[in-house]
N, C-alpha and C. Protein backbone atom coordinates (compact mmCIF):
# COMPACT_ATOMS: atom_id res chain seq x y z
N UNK A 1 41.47 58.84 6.44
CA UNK A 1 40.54 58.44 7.50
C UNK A 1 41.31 58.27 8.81
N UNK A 2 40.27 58.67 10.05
CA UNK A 2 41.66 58.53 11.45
C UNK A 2 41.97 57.09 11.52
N UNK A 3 42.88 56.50 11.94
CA UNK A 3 43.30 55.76 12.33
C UNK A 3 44.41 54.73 11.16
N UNK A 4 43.84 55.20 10.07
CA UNK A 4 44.43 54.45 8.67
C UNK A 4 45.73 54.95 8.69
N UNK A 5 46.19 56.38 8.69
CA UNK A 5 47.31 57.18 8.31
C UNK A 5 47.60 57.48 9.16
N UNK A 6 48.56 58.64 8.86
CA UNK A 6 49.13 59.68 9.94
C UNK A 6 48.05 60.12 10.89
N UNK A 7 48.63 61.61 11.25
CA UNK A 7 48.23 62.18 12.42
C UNK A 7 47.45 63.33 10.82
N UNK A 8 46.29 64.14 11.78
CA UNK A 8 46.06 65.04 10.56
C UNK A 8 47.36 65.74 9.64
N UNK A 9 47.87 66.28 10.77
CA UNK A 9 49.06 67.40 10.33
C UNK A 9 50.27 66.79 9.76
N UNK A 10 50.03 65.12 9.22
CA UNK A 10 51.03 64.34 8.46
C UNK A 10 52.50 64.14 9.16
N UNK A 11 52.24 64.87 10.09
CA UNK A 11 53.67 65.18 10.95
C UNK A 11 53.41 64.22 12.63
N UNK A 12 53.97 63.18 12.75
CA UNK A 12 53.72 62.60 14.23
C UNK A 12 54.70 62.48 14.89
N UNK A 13 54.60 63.17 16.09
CA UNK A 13 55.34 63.54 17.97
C UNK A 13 55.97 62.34 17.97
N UNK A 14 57.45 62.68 18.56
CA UNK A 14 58.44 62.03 19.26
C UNK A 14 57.26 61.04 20.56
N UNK A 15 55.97 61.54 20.81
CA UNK A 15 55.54 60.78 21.76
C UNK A 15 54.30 59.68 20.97
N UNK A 16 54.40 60.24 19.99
CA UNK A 16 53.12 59.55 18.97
C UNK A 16 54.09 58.05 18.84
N UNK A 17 55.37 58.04 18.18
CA UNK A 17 56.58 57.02 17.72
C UNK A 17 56.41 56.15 18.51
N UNK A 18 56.75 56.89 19.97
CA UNK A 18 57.37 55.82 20.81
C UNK A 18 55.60 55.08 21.42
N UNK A 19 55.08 55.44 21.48
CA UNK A 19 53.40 54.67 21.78
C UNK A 19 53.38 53.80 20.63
N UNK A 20 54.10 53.27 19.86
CA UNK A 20 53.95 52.23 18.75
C UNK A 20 55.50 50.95 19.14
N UNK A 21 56.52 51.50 20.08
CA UNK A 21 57.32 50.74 21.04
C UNK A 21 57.31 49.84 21.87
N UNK A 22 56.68 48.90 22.32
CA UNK A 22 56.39 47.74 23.30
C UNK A 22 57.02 47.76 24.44
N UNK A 23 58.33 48.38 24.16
CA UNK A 23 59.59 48.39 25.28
C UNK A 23 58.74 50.10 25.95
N UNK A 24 58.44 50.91 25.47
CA UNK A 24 57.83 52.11 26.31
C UNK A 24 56.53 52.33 26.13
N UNK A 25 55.24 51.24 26.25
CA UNK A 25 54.06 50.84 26.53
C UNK A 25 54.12 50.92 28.19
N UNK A 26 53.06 51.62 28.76
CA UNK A 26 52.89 51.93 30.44
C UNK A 26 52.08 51.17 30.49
N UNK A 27 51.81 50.39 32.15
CA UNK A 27 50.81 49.86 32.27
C UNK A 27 49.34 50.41 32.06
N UNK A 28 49.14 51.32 32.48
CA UNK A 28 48.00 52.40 32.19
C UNK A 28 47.62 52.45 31.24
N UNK A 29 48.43 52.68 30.09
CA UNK A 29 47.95 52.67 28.42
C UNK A 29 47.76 51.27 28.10
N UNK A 30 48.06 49.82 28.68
CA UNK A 30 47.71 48.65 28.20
C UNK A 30 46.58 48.69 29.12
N UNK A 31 46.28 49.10 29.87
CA UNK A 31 45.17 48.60 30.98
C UNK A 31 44.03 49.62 29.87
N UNK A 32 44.14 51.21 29.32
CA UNK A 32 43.29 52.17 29.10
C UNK A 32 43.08 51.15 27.37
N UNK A 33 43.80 50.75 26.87
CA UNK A 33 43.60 50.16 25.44
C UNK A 33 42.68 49.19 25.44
N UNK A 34 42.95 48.11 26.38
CA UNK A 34 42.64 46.79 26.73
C UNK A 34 41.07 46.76 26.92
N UNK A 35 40.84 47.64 28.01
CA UNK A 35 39.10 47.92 28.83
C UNK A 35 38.27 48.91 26.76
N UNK A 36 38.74 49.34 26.56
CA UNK A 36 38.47 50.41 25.28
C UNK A 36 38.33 49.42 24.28
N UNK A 37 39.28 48.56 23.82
CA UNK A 37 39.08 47.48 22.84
C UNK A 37 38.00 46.49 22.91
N UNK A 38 38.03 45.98 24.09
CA UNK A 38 36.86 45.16 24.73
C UNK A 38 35.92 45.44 24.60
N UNK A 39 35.52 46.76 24.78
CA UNK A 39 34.07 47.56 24.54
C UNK A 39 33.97 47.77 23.04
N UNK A 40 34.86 48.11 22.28
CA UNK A 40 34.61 47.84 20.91
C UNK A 40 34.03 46.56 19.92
N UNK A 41 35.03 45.71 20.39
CA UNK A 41 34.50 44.06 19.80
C UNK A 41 33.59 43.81 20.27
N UNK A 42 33.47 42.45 20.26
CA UNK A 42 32.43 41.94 20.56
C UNK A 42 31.07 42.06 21.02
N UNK A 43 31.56 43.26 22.30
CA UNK A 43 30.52 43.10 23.34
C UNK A 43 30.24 42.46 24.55
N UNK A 44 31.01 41.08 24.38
CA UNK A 44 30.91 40.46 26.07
C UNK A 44 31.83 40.79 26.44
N UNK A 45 32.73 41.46 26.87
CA UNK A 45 33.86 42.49 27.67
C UNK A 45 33.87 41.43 28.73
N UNK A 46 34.83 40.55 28.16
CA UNK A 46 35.28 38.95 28.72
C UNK A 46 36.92 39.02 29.14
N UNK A 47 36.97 40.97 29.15
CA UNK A 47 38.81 41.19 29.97
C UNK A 47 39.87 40.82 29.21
N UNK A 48 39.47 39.79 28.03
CA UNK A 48 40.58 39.90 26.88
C UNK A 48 40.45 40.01 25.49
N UNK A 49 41.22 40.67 24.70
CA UNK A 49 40.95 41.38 23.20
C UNK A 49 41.60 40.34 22.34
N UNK A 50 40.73 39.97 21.53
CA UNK A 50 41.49 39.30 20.44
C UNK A 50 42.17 40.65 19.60
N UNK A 51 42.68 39.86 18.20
CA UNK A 51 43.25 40.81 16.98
C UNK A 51 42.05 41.34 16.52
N UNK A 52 41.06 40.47 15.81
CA UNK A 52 40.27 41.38 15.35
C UNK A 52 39.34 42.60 16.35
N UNK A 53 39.12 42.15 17.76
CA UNK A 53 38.75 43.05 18.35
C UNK A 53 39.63 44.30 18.53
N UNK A 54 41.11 44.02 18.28
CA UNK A 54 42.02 45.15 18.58
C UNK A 54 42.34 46.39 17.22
N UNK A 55 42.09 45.44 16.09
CA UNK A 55 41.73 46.23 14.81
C UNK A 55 40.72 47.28 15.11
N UNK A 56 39.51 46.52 15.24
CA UNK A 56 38.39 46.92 15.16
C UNK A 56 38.68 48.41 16.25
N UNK A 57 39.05 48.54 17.23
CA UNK A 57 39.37 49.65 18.10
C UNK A 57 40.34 50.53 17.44
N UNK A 58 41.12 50.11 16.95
CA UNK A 58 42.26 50.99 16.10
C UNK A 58 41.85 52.00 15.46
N UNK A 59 40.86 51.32 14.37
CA UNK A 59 40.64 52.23 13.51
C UNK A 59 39.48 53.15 14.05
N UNK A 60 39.19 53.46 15.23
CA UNK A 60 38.16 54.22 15.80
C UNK A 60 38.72 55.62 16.40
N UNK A 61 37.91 56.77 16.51
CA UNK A 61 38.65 57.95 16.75
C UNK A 61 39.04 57.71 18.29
N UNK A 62 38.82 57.33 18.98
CA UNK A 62 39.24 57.07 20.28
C UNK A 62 40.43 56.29 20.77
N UNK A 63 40.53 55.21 19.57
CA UNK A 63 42.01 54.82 19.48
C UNK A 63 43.54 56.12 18.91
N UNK A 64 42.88 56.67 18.17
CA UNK A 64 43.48 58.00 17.83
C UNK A 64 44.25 59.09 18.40
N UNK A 65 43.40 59.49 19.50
CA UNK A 65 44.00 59.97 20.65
C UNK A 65 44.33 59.46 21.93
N UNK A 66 44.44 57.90 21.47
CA UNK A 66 45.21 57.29 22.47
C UNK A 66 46.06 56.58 21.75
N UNK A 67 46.75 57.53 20.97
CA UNK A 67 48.48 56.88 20.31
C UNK A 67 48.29 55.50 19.96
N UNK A 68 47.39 55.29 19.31
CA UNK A 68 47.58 54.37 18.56
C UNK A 68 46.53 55.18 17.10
N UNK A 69 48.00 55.44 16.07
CA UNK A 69 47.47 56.20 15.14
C UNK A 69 47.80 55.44 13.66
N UNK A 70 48.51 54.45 13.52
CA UNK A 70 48.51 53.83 12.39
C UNK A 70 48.26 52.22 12.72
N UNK A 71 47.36 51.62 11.47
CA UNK A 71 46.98 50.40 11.64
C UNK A 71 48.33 49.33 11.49
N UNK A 72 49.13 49.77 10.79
CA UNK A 72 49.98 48.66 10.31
C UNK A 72 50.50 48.56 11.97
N UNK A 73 51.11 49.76 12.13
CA UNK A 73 51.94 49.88 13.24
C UNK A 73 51.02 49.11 14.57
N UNK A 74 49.84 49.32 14.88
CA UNK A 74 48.87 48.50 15.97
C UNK A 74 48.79 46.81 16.06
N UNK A 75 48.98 46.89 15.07
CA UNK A 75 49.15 45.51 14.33
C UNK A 75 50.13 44.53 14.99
N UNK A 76 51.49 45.87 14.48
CA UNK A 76 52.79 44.88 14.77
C UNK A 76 52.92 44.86 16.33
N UNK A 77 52.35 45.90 17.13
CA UNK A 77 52.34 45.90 18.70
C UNK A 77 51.32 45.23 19.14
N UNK A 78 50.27 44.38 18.62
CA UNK A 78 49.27 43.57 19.26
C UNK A 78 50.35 42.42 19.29
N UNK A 79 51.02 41.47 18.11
CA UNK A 79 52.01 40.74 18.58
C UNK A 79 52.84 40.85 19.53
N UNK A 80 53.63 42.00 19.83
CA UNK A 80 54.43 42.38 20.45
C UNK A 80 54.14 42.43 22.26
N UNK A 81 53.10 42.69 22.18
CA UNK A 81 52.10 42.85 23.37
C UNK A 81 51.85 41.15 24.14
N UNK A 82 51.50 40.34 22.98
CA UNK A 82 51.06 39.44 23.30
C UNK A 82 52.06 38.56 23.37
N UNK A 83 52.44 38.23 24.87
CA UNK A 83 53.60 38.14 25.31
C UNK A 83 53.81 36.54 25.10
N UNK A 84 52.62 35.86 25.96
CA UNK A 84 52.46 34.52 25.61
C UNK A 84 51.67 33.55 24.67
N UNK A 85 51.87 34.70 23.65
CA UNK A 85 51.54 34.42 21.96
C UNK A 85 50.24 32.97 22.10
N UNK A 86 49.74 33.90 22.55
CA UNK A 86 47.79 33.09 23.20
C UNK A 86 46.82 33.92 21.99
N UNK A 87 47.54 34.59 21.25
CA UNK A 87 46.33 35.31 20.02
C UNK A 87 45.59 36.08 20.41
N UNK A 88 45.30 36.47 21.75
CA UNK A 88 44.70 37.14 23.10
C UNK A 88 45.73 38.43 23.58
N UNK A 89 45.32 40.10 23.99
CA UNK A 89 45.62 40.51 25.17
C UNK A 89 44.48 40.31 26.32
N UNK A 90 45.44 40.40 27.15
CA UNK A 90 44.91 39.56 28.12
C UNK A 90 45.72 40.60 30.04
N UNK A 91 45.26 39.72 31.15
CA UNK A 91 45.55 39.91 32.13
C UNK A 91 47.57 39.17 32.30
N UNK A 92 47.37 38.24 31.61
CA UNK A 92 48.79 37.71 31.91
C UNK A 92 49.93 38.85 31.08
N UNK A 93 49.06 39.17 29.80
CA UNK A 93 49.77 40.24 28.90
C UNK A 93 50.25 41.72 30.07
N UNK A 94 49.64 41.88 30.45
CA UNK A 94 49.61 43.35 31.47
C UNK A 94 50.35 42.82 32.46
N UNK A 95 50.87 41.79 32.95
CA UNK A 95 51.66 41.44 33.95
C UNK A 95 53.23 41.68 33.09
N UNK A 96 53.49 41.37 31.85
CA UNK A 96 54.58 41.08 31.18
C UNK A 96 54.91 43.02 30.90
N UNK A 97 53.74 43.24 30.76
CA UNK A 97 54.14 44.86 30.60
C UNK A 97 54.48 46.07 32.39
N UNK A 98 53.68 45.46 32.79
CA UNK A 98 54.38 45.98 33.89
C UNK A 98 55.79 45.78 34.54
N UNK A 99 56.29 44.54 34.00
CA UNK A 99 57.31 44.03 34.21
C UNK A 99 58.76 44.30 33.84
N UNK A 100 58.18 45.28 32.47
CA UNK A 100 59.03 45.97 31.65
C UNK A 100 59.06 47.39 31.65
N UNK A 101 58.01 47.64 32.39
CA UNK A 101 58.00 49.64 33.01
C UNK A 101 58.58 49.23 34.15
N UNK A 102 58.85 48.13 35.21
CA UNK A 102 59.81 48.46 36.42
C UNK A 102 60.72 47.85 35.93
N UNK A 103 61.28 47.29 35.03
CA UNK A 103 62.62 47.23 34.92
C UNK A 103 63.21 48.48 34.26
N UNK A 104 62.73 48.64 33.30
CA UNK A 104 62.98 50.16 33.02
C UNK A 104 63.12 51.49 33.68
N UNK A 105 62.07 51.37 35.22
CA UNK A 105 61.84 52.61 35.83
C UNK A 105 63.44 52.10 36.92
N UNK A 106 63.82 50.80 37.20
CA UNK A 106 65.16 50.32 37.84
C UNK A 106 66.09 51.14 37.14
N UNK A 107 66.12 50.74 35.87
CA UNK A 107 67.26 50.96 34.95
C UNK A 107 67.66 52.66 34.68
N UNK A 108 66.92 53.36 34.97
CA UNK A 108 66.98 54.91 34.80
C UNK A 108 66.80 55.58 36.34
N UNK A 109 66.46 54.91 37.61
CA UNK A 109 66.47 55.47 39.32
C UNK A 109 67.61 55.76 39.46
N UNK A 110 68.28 56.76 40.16
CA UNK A 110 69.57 57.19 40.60
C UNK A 110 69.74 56.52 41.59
N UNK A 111 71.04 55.85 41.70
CA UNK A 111 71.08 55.42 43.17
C UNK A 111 72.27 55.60 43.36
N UNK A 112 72.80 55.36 44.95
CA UNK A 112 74.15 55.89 45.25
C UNK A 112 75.23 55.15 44.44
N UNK A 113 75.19 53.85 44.14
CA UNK A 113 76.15 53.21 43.21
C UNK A 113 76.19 53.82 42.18
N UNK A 114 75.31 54.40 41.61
CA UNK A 114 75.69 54.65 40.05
C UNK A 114 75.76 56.08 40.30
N UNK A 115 76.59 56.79 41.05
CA UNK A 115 76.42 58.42 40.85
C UNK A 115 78.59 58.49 40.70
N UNK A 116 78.15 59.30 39.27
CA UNK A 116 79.61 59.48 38.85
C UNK A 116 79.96 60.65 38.46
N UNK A 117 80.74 61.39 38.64
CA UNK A 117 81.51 62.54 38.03
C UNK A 117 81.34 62.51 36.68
N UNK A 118 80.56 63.62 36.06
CA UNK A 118 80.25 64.98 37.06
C UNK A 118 78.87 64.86 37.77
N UNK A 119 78.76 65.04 38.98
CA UNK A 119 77.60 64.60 39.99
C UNK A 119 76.88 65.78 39.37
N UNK A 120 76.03 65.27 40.11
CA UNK A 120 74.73 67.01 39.86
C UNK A 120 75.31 67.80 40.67
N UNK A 121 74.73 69.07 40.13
CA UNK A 121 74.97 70.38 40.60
C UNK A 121 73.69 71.20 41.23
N UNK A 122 73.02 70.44 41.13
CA UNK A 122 71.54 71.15 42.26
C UNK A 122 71.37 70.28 43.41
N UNK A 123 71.03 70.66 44.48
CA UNK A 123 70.79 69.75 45.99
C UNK A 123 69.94 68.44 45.41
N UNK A 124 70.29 67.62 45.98
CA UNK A 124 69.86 66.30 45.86
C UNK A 124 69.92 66.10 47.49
N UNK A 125 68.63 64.72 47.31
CA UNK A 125 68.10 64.00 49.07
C UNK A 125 68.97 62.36 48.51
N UNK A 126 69.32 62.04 49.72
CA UNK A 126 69.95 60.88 49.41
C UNK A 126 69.00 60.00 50.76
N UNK A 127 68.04 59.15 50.33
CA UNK A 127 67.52 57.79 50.97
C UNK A 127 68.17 57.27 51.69
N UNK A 128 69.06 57.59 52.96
CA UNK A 128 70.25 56.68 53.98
C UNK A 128 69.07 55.62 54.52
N UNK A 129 68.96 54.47 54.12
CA UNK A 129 68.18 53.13 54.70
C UNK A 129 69.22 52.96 56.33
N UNK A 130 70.52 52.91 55.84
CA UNK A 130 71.15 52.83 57.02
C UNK A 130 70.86 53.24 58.57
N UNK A 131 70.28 54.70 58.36
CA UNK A 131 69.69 55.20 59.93
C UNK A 131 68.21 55.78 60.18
N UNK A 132 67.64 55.81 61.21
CA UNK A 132 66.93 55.17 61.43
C UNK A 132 65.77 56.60 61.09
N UNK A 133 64.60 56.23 60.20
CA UNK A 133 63.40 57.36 59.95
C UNK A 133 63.11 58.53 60.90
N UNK A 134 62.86 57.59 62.51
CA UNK A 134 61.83 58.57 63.70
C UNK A 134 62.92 59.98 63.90
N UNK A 135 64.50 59.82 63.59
CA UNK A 135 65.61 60.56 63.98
C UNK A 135 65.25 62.01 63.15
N UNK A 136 64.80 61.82 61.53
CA UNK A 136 64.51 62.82 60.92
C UNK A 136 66.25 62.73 60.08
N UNK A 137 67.15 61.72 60.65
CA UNK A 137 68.03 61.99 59.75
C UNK A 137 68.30 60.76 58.97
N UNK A 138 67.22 60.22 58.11
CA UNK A 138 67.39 59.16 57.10
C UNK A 138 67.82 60.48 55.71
N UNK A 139 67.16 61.31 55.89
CA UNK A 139 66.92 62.13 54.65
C UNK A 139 67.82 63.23 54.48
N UNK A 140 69.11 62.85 53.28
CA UNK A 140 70.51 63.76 53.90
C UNK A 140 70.34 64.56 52.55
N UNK A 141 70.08 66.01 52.96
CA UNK A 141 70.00 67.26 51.35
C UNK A 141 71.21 67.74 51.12
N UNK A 142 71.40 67.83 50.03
CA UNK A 142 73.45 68.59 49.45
C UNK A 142 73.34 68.00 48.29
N UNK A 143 74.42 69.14 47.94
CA UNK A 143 74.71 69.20 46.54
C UNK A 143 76.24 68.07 46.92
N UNK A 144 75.91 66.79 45.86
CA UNK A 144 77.50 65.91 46.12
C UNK A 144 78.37 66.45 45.39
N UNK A 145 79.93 66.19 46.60
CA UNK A 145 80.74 66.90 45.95
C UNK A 145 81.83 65.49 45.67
N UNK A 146 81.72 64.53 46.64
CA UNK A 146 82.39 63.42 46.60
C UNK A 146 81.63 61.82 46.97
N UNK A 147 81.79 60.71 46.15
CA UNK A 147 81.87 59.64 46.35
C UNK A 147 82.60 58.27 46.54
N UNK A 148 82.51 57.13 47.18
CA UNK A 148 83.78 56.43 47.20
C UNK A 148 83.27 54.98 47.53
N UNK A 149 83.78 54.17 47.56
CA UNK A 149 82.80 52.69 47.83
C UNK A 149 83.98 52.62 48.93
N UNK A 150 83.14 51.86 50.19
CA UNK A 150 84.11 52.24 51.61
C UNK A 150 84.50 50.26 51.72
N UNK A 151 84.85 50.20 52.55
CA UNK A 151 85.58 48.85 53.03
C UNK A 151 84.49 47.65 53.42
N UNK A 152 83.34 48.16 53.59
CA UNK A 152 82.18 46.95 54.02
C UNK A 152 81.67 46.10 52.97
N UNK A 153 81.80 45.54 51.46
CA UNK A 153 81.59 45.22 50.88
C UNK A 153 81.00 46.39 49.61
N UNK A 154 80.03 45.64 48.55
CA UNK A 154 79.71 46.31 47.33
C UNK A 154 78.73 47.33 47.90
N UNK A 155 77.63 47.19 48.74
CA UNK A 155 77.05 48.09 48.93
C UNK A 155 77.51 49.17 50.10
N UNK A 156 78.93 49.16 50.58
CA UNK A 156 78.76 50.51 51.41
C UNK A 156 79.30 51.83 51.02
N UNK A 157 79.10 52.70 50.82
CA UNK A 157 79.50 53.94 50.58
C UNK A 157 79.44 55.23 51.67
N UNK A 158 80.76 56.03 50.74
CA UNK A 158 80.68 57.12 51.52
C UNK A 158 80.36 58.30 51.14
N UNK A 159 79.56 59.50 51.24
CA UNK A 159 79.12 60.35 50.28
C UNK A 159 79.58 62.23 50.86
N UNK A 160 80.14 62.94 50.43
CA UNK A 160 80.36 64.21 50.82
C UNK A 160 79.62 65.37 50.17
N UNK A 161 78.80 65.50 51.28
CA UNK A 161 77.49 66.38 50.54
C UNK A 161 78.08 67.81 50.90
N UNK A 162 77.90 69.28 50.12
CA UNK A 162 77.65 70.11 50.41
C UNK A 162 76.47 70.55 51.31
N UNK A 163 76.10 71.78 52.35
CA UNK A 163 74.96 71.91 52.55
C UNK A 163 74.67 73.71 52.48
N UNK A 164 73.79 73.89 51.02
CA UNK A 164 74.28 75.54 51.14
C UNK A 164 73.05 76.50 52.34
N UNK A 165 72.20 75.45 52.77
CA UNK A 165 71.00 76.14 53.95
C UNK A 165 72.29 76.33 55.22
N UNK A 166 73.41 75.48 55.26
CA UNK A 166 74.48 75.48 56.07
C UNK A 166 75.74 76.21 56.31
N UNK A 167 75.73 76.14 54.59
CA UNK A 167 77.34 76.84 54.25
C UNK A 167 78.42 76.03 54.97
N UNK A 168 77.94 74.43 54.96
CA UNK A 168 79.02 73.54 54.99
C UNK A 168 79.06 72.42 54.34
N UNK A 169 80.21 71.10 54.92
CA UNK A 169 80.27 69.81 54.23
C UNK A 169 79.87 68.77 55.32
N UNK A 170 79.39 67.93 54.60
CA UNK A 170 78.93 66.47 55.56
C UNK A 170 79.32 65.45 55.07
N UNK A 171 80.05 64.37 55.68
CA UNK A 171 80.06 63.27 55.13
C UNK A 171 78.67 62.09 55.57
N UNK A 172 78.20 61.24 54.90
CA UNK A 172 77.36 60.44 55.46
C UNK A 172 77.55 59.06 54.56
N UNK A 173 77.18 58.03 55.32
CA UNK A 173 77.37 56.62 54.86
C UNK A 173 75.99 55.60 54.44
N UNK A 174 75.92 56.25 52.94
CA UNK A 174 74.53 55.46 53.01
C UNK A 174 74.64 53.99 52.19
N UNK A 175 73.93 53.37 51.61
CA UNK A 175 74.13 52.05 50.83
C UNK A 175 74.28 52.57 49.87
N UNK A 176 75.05 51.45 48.83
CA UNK A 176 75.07 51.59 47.44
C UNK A 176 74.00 51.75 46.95
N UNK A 177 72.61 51.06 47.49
CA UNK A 177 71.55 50.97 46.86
C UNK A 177 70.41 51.51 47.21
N UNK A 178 70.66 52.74 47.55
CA UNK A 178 70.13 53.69 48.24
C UNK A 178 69.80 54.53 47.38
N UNK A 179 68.41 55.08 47.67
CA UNK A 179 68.09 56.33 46.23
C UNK A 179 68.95 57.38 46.26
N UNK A 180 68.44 58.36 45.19
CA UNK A 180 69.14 60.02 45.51
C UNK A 180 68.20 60.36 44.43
N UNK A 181 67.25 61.13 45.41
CA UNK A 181 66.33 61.62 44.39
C UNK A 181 66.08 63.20 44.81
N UNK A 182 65.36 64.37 44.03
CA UNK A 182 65.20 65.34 44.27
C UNK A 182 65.00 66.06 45.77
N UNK A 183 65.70 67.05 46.37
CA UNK A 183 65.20 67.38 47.20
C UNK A 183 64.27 68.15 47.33
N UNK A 184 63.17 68.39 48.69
CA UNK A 184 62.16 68.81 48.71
C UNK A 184 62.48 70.43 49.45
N UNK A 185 61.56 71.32 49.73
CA UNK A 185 61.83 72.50 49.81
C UNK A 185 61.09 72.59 51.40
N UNK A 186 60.18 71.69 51.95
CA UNK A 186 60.27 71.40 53.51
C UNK A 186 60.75 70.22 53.69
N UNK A 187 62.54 70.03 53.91
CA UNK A 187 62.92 69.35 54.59
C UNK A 187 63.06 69.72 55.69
N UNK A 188 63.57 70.41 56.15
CA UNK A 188 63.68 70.83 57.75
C UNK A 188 64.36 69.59 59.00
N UNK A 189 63.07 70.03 60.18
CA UNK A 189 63.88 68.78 61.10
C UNK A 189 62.70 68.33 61.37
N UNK A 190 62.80 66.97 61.82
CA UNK A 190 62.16 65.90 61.84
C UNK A 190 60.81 66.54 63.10
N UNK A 191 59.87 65.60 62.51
CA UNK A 191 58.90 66.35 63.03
C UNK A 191 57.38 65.11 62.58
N UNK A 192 56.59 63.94 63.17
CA UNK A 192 55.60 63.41 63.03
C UNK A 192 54.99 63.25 61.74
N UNK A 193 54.41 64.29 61.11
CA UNK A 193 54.04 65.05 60.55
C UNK A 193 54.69 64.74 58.85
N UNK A 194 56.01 65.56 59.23
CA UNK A 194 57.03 65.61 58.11
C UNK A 194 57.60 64.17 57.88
N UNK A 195 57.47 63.15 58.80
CA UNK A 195 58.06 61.75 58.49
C UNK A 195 57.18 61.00 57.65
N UNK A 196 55.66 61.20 58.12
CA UNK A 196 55.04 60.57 57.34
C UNK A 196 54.83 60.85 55.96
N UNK A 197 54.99 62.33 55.57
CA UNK A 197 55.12 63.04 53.94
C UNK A 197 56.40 62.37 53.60
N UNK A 198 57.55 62.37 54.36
CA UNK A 198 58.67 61.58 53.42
C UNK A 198 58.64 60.24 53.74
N UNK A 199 57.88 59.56 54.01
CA UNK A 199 57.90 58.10 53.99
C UNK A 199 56.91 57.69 52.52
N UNK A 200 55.77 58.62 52.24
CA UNK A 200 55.00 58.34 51.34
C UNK A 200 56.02 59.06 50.23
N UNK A 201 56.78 60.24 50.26
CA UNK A 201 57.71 60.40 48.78
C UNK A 201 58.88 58.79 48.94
N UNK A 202 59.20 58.76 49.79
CA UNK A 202 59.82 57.41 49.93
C UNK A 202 59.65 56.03 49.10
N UNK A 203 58.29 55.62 49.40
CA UNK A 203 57.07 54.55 48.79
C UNK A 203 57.35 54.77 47.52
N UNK A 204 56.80 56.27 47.34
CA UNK A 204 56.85 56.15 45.55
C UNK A 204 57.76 55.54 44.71
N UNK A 205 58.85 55.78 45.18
CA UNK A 205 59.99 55.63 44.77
C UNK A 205 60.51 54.11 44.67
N UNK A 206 59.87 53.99 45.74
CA UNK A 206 60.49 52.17 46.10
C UNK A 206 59.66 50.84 45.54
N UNK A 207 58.50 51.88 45.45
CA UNK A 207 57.16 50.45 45.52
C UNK A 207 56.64 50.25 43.78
C-alpha cells in the first residue's frame, strides 16, 4: 500500500533517503507538508499538525510524492522536526528549520576565505563589498590564479584573477567574507540597468 513501504519499484532515490533527514528538510517542504497535513486531520487547519494528524497524511498518496514514503521513517522525522518537543509541528517548528537550511546554505557558500588550491578553473565573479556598486567595479570576473590574506586583519585579502575576455592578470582586494560565485555571461561595463540585475543576483546570495 503507498505510503506503508517502499517506493513501487522497491528501489528508493538518493533524494527519496535524504527527505527522511531533518538536517536536509527545506523550508518549503516543511511549510508544503505542514499546510497538506493540516488539511488531512482534523479539519480545523489551526496551522499546527499533531502526530496523529501527521500519520494520518503519511499514509496518503500525496504524502508519497512528497518524499515522505515510509511510515516508520515519518514517524521518526515528526520528532525530529518537532524542535520544541510541544507534540505539535508548528510555526516555531519552521523557524528551527529554516535555521538549519541557512546554516547549511553558510556552510557550503564560497567565499574569499575559504578558496584554496586547487582554485577553480572556470571564471568565477568575486562580490568586492570593498568598492563601491554605481562604479560597475564591485563585480571582479577571472579565473583565480592566486590568493593570500594581506596585512589588515582576518578579513583582508588579496586575489589574482586571470581575465581571458582580456588576455590578462588583475590583482583586486576584496574581504575575506566576500562571495565568489558564478560568473554571468553579461557582465560587461557598468551600466543602470546592469547594476540593478547584479544587485538582485547579489540579494540572492546574501539574503
Amino acid at each position: 500500500m503507498i505510503g506503508e513501504g517502499s517506493a513501487p519499484d522497491a528501489k528508493k532515490s538518493q533524494r527519496d533517503e535524504m527527505a527522511m533527514d531533518v538536517d536536509t528538510v527545506t523550508l518549503d517542504q516543511f511549510n508544503r507538508w505542514l499546510e497538506r497535513a493540516d488539511e488531512t486531520g482534523s479539519g480545523n487547519r489551526d496551522g499546527r499538525v499533531s502526530r496523529e494528524e501527521w500519520l494520518a497524511y503519511v499514509r496518503t498518496a500525496t504524502a508519497f510524492f512528497d518524499g515522505l514514503r515510509n511510515v516508520q521513517d515519518a514517524e521518526k522525522l515528526f520528532d525530529d522536526l518537532d524542535s520544541n518537543k510541544s507534540g505539535f509541528l508548528d510555526r516555531d517548528d519552521a523557524m528551527a528549520v529554516s535555521e538549519r537550511e541557512w546554516a547549511a546554505r553558510e556552510a557550503s557558500t564560497l567565499r574569499v576565505n575559504k578558496l584554496k588550491e586547487p582554485y577553480p578553473t572556470e571564471e568565477v565573479r568575486i562580490i568586492n563589498t570593498k568598492l563601491n556598486r554605481s562604479t560597475g567595479g564591485q563585480y571582479q570576473d577571472g579565473i583565480i590564479k592566486k590568493v593570500w590574506q594581506g596585512d589588515g586583519g582576518d578579513d583582508d585579502y588579496g586575489v589574482t584573477l586571470y581575465q581571458p575576455v582580456y588576455g590578462n592578470e588583475v590583482t583586486v582586494y576584496p574581504k575575506g567574507s566576500d562571495l565568489v560565485v558564478a560568473a554571468t555571461r553579461n557582465a560587461g561595463y557598468a551600466s543602470e540597468a546592469k547594476d540593478n540585475q547584479r544587485e538582485k543576483e547579489r540579494n540572492s546570495w546574501t539574503n
